[in-house]
C-alpha atoms as a PDB file:
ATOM      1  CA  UNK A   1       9.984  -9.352   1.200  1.00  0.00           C
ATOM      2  CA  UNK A   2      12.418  -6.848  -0.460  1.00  0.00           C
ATOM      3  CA  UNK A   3      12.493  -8.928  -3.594  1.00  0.00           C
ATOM      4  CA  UNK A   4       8.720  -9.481  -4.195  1.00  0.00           C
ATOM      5  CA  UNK A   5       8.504  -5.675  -3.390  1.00  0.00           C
ATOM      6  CA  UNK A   6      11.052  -5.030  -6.231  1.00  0.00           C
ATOM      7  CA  UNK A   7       9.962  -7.154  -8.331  1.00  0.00           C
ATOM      8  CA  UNK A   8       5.480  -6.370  -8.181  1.00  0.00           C
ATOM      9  CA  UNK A   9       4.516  -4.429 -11.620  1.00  0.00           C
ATOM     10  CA  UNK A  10       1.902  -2.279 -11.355  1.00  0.00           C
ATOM     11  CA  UNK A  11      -0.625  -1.126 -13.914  1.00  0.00           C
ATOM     12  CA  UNK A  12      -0.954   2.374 -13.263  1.00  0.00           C
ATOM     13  CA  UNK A  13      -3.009   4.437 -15.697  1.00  0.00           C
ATOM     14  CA  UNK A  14      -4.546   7.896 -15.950  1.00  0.00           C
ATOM     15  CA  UNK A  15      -8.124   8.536 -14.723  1.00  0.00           C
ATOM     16  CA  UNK A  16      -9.574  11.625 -16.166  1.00  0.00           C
ATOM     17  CA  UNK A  17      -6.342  13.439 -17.557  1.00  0.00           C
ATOM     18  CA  UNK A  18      -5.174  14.868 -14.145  1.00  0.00           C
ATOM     19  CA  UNK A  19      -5.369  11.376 -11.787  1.00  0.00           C
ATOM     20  CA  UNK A  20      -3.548   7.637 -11.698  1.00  0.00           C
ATOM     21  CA  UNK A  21      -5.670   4.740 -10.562  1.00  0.00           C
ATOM     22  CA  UNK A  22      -4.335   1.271 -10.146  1.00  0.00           C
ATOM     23  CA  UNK A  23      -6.053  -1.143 -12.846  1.00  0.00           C
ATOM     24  CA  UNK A  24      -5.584  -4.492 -11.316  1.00  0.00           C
ATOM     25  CA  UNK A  25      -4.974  -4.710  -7.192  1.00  0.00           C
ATOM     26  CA  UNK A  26      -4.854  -8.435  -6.582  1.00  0.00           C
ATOM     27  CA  UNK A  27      -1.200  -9.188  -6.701  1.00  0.00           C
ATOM     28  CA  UNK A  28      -0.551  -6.264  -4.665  1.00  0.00           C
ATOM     29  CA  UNK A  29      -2.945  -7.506  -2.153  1.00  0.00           C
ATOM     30  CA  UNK A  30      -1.299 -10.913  -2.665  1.00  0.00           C
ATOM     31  CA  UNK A  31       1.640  -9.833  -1.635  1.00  0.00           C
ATOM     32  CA  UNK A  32       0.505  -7.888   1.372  1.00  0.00           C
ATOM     33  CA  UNK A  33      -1.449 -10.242   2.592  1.00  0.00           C
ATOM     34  CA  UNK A  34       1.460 -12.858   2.471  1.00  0.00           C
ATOM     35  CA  UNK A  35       3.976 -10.257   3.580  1.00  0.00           C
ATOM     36  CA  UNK A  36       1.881  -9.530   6.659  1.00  0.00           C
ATOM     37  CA  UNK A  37       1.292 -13.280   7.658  1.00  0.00           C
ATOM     38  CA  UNK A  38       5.382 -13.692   6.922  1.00  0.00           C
ATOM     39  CA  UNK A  39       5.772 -10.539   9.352  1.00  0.00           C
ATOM     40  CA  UNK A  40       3.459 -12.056  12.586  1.00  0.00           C
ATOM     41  CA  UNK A  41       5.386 -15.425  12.431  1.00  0.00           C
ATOM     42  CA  UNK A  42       8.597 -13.755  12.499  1.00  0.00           C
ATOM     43  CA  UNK A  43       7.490 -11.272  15.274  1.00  0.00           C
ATOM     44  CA  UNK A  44       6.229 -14.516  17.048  1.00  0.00           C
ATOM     45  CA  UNK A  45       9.698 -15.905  17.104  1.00  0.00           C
ATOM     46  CA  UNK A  46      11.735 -15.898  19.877  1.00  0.00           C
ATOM     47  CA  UNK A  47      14.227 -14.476  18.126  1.00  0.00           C
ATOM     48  CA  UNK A  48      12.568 -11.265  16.746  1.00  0.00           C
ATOM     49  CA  UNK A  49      14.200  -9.285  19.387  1.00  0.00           C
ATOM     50  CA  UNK A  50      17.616  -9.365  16.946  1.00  0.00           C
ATOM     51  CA  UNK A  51      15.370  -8.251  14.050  1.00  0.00           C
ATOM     52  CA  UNK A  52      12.603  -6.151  15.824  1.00  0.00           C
ATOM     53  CA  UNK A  53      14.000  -3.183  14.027  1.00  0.00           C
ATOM     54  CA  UNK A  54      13.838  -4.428  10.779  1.00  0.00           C
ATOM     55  CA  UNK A  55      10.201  -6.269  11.253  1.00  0.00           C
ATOM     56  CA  UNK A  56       8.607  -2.842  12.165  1.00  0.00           C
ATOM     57  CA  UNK A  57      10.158  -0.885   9.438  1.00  0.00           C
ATOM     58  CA  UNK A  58       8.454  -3.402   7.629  1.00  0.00           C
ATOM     59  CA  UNK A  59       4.905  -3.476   9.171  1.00  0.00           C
ATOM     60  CA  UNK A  60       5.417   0.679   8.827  1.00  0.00           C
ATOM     61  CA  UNK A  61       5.953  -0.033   4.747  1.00  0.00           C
ATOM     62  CA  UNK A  62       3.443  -2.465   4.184  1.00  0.00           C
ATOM     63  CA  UNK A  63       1.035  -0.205   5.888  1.00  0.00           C
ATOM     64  CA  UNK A  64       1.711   2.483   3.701  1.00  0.00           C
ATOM     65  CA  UNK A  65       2.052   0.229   0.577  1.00  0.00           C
ATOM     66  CA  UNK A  66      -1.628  -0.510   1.108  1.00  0.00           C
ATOM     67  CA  UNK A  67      -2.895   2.841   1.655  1.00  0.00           C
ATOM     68  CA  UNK A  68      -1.572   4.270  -1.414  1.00  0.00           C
ATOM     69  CA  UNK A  69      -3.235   0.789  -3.128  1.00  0.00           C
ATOM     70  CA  UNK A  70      -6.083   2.374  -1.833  1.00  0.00           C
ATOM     71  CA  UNK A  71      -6.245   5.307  -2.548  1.00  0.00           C
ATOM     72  CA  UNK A  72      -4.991   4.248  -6.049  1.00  0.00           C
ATOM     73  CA  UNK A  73      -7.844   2.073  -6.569  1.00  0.00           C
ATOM     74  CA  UNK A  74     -10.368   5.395  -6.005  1.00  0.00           C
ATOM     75  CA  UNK A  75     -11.814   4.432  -2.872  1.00  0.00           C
ATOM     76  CA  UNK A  76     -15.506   5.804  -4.508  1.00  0.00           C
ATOM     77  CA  UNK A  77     -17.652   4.490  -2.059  1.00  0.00           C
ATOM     78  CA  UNK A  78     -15.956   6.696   0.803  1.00  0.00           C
ATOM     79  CA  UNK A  79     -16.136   9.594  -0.775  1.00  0.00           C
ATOM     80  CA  UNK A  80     -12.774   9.717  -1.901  1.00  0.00           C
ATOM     81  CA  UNK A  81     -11.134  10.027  -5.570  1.00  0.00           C
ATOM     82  CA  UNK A  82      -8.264   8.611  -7.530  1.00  0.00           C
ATOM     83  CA  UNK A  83      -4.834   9.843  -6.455  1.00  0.00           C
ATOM     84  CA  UNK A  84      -3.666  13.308  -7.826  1.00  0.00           C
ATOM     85  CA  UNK A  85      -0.402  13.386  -9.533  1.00  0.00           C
ATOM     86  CA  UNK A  86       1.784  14.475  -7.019  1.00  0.00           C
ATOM     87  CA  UNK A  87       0.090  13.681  -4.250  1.00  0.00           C
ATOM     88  CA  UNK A  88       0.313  10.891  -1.429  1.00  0.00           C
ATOM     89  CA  UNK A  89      -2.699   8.707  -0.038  1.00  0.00           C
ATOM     90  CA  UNK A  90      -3.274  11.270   2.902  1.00  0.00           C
ATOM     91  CA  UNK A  91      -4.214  14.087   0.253  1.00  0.00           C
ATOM     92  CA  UNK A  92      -6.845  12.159  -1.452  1.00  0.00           C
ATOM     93  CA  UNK A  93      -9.670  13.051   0.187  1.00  0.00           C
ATOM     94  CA  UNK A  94     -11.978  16.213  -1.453  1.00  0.00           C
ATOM     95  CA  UNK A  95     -11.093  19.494   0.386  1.00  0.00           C
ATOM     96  CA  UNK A  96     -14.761  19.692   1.920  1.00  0.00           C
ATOM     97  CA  UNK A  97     -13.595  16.670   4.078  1.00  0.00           C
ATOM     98  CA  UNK A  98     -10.767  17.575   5.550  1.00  0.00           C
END
């Protein structure tokens, strides 16, 4: 998982001179998707207990991977904008909807 993580370009690009939106989300999604399926068998295992650690630090990432994906994208139909420079996906909501 590290490696494909590593390794995943993304097309970031300014929206509007003062925001970044992600241009192209489906090998990001790819990857999470696979990732996640990866992360259930391995949880499933009866050996997970020697990794359980490790797997949840993992669900943890890929949960925030694909909220910032999100909010990257401009999640428009929510109500929500592109991502701010400088900001994380939990700031990317207009101030009248907080």
């Amino acid at each position: 998982m590290e490696a494909t993580w590593k390794e995943l370009q993304l097309d970031i690009a300014e929206y509007k001179e003062e925001y970044l939106k992600l241009r192209s989300s489906e090998d990001v999604y790819s990857a999470l998707e696979d990732n996640a399926v990866a992360l259930s068998t391995m949880k499933s295992s009866r050996f997970a207990a020697a990794f359980l650690a490790a797997l949840d630090k993992w669900e943890k990432t890929l949960s925030h991977i694909s909220e910032t994906v999100e909010a990257l994208t401009g999640a428009r139909g929510k109500g929500e904008t592109p991502l701010a420079r400088g900001q994380g996906p939990s700031r990317t909501r207009p101030r009248h909807a907080r």
